[in-house]
C-alpha atoms as a PDB file:
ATOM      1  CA  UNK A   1     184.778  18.833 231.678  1.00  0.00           C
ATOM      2  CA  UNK A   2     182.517  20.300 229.110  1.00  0.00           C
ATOM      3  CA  UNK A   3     178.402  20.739 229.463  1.00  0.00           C
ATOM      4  CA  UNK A   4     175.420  21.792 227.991  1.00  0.00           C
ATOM      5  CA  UNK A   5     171.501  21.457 228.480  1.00  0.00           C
ATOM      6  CA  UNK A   6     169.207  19.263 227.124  1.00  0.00           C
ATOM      7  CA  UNK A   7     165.168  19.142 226.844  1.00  0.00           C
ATOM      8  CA  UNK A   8     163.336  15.741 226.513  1.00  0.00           C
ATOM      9  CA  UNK A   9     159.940  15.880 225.585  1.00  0.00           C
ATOM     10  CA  UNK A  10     159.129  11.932 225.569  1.00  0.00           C
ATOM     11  CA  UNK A  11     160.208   8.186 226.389  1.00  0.00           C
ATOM     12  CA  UNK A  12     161.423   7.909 222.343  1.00  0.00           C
ATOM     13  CA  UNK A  13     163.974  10.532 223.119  1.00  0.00           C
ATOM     14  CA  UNK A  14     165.035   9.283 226.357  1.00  0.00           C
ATOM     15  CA  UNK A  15     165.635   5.889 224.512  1.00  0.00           C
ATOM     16  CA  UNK A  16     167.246   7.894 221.567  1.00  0.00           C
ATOM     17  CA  UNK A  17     169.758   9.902 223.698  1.00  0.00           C
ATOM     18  CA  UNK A  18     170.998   6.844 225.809  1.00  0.00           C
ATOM     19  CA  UNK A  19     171.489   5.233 222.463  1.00  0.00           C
ATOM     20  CA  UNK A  20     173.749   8.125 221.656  1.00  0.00           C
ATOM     21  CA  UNK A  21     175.489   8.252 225.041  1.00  0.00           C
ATOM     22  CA  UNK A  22     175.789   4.518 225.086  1.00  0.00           C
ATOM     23  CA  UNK A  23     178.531   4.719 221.815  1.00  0.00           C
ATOM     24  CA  UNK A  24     180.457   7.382 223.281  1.00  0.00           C
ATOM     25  CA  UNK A  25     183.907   6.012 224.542  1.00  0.00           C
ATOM     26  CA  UNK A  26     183.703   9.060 227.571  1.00  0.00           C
ATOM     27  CA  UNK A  27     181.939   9.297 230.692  1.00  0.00           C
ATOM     28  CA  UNK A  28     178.568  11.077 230.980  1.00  0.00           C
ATOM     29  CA  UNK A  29     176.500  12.550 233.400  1.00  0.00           C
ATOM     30  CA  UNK A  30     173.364  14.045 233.372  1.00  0.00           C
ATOM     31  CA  UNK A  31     172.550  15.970 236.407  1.00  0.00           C
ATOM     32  CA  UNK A  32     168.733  17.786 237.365  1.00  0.00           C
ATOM     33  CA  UNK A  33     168.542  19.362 240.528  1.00  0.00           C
ATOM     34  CA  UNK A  34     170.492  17.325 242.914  1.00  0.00           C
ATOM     35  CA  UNK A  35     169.891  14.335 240.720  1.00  0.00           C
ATOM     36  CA  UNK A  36     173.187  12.890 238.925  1.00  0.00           C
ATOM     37  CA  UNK A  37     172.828   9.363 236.429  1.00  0.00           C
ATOM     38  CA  UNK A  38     174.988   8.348 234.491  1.00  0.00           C
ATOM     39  CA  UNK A  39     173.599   9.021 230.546  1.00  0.00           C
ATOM     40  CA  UNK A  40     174.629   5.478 229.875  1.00  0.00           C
ATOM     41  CA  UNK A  41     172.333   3.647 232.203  1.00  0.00           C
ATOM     42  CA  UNK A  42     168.718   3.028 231.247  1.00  0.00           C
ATOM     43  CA  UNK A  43     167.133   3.080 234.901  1.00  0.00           C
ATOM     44  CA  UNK A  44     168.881   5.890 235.938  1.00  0.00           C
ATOM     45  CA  UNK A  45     167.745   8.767 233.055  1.00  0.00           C
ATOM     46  CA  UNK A  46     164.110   6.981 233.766  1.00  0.00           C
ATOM     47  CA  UNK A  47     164.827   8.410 236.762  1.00  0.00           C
ATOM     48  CA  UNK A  48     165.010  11.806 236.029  1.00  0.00           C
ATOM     49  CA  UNK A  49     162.644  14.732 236.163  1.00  0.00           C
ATOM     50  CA  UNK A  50     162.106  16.170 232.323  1.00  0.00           C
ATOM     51  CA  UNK A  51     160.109  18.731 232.859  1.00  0.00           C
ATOM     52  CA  UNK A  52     162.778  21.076 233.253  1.00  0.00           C
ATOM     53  CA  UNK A  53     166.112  21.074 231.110  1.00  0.00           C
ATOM     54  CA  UNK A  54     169.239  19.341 232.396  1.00  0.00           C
ATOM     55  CA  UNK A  55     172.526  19.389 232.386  1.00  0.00           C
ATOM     56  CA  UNK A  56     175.274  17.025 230.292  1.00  0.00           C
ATOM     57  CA  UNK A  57     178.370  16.652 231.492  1.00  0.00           C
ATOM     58  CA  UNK A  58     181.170  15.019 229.423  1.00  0.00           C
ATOM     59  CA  UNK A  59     184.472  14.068 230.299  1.00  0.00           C
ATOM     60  CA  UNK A  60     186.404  14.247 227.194  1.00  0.00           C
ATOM     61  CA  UNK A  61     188.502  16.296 224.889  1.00  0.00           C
ATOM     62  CA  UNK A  62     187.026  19.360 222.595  1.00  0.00           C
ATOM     63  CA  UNK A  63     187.298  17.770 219.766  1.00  0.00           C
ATOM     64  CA  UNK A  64     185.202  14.352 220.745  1.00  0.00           C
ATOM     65  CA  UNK A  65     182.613  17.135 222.721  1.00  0.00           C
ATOM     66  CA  UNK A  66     182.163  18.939 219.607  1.00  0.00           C
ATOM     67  CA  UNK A  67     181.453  15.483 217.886  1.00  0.00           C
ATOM     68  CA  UNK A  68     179.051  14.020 220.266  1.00  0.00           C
ATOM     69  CA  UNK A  69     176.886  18.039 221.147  1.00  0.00           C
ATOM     70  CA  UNK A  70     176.530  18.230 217.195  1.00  0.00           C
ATOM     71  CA  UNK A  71     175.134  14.071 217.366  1.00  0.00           C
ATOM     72  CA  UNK A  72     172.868  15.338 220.625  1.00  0.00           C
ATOM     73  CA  UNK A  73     171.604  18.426 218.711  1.00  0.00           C
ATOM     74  CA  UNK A  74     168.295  17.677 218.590  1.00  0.00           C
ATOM     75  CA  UNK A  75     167.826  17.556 222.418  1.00  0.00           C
ATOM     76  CA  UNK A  76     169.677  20.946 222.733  1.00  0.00           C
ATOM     77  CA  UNK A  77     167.659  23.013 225.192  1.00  0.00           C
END
């Protein structure tokens, strides 16, 4: 399982990185605190808590993490 953080400043971005998530043929989490939702699923990220970073988790192979953390650049924290 790879990971890294993210930082989402507004509801555009939420909307922008389940739209990325959403194409992805892996699974995704996004955990905050004790908080995990899956990335894919519109209620749960509106959910979440973004006034702190949180964590991505992907289930996938290096090379289809590299792919999809270079896609989610932009909400690197």
């Amino acid at each position: 399982m790879h990971q890294f953080p993210i930082q989402i400043h507004s509801f555009g971005e939420v909307k922008a990185f389940i739209a990325l998530a959403t194409v992805q043929p892996f699974r995704i989490t996004v955990c905050h605190e004790d908080q995990q939702v899956n990335a894919k699923s519109f209620i749960g990220m509106m959910c979440l808590d973004y006034s702190k970073p949180i964590n991505v988790f992907c289930e996938c192979c290096d090379a289809d993490f590299q792919s999809f953390r270079q896609q989610a650049a932009r909400f690197i924290a």
